[in-house]
N, C-alpha and C. Protein backbone atom coordinates (compact mmCIF):
# COMPACT_ATOMS: atom_id res chain seq x y z
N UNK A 1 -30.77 10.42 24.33
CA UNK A 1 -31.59 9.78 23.33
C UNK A 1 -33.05 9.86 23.77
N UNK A 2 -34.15 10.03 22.79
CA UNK A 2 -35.28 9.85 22.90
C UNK A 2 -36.13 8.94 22.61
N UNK A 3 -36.68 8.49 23.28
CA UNK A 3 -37.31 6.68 22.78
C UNK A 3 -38.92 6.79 22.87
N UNK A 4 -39.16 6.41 21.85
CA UNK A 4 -40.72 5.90 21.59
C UNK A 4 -40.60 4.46 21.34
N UNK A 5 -41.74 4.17 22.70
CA UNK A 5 -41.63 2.35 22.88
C UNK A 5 -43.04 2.14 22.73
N UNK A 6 -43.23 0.87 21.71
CA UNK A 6 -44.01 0.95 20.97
C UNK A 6 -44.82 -0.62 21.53
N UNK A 7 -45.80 -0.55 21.76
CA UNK A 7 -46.18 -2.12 22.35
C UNK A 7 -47.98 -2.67 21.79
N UNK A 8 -48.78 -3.71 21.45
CA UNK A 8 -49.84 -3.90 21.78
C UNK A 8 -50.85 -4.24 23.15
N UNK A 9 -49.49 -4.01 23.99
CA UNK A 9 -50.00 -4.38 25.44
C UNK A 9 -49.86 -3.56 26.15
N UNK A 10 -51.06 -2.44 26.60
CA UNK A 10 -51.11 -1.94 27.46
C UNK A 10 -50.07 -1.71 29.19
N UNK A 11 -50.49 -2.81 29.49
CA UNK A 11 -49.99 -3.09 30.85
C UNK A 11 -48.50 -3.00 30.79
N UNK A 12 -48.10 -3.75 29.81
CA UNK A 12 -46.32 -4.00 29.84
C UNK A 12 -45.96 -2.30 29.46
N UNK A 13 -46.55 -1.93 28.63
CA UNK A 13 -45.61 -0.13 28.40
C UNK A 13 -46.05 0.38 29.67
N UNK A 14 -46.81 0.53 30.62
CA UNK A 14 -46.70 0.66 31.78
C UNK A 14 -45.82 0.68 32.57
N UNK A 15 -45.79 -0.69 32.99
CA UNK A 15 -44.58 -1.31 33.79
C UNK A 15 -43.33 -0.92 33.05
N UNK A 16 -43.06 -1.14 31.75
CA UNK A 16 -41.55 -0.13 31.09
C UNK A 16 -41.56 1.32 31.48
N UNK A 17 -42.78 2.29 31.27
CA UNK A 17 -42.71 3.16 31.52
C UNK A 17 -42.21 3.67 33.15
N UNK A 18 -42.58 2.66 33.83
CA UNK A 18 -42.28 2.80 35.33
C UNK A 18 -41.23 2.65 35.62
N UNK A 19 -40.38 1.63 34.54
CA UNK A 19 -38.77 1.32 35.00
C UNK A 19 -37.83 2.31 34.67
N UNK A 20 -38.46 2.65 33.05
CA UNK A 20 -37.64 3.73 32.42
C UNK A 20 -37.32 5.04 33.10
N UNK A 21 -38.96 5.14 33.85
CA UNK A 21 -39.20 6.81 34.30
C UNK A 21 -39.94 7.98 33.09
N UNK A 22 -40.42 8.58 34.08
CA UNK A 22 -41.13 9.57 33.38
C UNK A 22 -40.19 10.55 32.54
N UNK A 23 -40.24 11.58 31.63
CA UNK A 23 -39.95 11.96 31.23
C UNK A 23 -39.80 12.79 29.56
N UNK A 24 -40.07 14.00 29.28
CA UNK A 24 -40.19 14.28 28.19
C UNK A 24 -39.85 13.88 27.04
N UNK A 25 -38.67 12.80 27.68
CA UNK A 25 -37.30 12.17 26.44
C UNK A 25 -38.12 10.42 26.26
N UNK A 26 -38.90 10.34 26.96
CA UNK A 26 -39.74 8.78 26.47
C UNK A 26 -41.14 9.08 26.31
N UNK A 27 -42.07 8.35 25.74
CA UNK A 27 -42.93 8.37 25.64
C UNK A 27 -43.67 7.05 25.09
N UNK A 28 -45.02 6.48 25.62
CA UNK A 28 -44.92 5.36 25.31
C UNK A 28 -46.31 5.21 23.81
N UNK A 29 -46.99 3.84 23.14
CA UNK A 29 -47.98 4.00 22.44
C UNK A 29 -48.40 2.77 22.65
N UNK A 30 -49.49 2.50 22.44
CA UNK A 30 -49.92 1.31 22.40
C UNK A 30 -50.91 1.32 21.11
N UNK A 31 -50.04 0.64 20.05
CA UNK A 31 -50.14 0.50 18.58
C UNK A 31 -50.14 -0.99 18.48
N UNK A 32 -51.02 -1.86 17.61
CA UNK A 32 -50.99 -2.42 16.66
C UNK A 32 -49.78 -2.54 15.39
N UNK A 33 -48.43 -2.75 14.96
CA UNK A 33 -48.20 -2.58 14.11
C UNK A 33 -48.34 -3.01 13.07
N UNK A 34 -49.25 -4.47 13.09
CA UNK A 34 -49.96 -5.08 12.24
C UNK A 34 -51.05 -3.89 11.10
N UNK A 35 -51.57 -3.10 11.87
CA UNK A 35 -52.49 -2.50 11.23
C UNK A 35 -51.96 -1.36 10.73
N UNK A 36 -52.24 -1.43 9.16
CA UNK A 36 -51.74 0.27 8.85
C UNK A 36 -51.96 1.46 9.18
N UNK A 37 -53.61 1.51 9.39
CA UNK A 37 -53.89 2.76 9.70
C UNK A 37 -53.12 3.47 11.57
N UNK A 38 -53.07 2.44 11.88
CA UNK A 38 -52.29 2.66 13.67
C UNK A 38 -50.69 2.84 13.49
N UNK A 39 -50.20 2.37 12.15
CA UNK A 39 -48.73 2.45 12.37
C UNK A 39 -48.45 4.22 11.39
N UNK A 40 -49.52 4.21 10.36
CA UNK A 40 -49.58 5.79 10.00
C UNK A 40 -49.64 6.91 11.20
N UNK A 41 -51.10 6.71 12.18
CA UNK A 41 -51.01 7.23 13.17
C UNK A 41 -49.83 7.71 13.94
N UNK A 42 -49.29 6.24 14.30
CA UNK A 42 -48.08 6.39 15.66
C UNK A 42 -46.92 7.33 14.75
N UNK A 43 -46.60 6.85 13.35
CA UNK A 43 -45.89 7.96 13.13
C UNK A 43 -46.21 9.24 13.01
N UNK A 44 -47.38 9.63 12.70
CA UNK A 44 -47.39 11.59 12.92
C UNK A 44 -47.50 11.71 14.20
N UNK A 45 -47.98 10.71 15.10
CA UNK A 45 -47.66 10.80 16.74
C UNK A 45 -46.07 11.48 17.44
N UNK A 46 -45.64 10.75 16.76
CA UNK A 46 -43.95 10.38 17.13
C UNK A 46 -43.13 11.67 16.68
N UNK A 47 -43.53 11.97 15.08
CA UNK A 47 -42.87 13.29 14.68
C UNK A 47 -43.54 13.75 15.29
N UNK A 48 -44.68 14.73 15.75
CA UNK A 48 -44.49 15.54 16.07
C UNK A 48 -44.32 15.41 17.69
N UNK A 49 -44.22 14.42 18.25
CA UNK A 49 -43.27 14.55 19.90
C UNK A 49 -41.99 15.10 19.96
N UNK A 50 -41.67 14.18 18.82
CA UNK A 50 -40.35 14.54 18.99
C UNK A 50 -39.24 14.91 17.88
N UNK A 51 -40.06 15.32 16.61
CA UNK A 51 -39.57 16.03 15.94
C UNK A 51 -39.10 14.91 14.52
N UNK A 52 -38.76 13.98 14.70
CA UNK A 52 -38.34 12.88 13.60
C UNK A 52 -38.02 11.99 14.14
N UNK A 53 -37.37 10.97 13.19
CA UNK A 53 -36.64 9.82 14.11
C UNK A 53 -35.23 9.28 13.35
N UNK A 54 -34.40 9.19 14.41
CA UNK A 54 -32.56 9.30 13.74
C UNK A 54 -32.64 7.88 13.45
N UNK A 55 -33.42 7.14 14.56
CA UNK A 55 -32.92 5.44 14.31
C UNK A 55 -34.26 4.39 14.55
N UNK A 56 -35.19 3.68 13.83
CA UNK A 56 -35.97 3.15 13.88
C UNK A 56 -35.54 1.48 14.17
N UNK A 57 -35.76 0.73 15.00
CA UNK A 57 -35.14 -0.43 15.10
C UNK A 57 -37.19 -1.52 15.59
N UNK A 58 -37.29 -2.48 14.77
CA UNK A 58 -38.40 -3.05 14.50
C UNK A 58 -37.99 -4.27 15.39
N UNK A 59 -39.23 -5.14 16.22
CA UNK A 59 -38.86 -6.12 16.24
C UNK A 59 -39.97 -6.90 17.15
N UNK A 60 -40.75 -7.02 16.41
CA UNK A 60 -42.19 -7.93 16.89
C UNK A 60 -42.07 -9.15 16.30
N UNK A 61 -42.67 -10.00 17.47
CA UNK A 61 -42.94 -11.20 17.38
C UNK A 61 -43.19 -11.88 18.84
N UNK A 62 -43.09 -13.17 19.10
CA UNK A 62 -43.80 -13.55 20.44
C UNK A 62 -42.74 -14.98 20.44
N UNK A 63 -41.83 -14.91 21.26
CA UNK A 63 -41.34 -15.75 21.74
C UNK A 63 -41.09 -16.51 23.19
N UNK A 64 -40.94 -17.83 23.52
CA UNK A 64 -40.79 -18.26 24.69
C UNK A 64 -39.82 -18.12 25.83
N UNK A 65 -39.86 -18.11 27.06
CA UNK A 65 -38.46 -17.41 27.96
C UNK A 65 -37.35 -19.03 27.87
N UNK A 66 -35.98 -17.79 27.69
CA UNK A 66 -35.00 -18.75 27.13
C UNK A 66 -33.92 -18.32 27.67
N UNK A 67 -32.63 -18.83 27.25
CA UNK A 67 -31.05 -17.92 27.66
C UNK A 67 -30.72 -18.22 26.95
N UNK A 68 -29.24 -18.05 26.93
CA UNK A 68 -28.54 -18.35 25.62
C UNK A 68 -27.94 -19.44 25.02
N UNK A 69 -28.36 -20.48 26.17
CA UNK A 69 -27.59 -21.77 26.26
C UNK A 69 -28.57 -22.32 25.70
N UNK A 70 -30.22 -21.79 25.18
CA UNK A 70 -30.74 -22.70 23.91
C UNK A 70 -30.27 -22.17 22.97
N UNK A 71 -30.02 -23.24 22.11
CA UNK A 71 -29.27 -22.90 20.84
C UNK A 71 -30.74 -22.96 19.66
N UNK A 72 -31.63 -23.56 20.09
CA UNK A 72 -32.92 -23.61 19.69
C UNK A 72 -33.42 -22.43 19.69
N UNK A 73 -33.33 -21.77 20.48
CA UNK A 73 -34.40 -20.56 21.15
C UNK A 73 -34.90 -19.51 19.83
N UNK A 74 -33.97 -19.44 19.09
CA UNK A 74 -34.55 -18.36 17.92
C UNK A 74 -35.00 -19.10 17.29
N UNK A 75 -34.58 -20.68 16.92
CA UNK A 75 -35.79 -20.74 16.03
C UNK A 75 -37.33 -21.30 16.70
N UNK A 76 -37.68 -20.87 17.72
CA UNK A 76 -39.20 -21.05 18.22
C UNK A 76 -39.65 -19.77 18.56
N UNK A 77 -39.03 -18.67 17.74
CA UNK A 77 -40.27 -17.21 17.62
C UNK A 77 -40.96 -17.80 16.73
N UNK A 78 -42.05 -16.71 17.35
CA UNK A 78 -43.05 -17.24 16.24
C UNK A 78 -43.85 -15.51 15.88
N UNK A 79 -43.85 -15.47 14.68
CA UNK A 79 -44.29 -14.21 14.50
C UNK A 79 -46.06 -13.91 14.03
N UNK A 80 -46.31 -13.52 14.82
CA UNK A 80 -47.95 -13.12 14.72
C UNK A 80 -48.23 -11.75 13.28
């Protein structure tokens, strides 16, 4: 599989990039997806890295560190 990981924070696609490893099959962006013109961008970015995309999976927002034993925990995302 090929993964484009998509972040507004610099530093953290970093540090992912470092865990993941280098490699032709990842690649990272540091996009806004709030903003249209950056999420137009990242996609002609993306096709042409890597040709299309089979599976797009979304999921921004900013939540607090939790486990699973809060039963609370999803509802205190909070989406920016």
């Amino acid at each position: 599989m090929k993964l484009a990981l998509v972040d507004n924070n610099a530093s953290m696609l970093s540090k992912a990039k470092e865990i993941i490893g280098t490699s032709e099959m990842t690649e990272t962006y540091e996009v806004g997806v709030s903003q249209l013109d950056q999420w137009q961008e990242l996609k002609e970015k993306v096709q042409k890295t890597f040709g299309g995309v089979d599976l797009l999976m979304l999921n921004a927002g900013i939540a607090p560190k939790s486990g699973w034993d809060d039963v609370e925990y999803f509802r205190k995302v909070k989406i920016s």
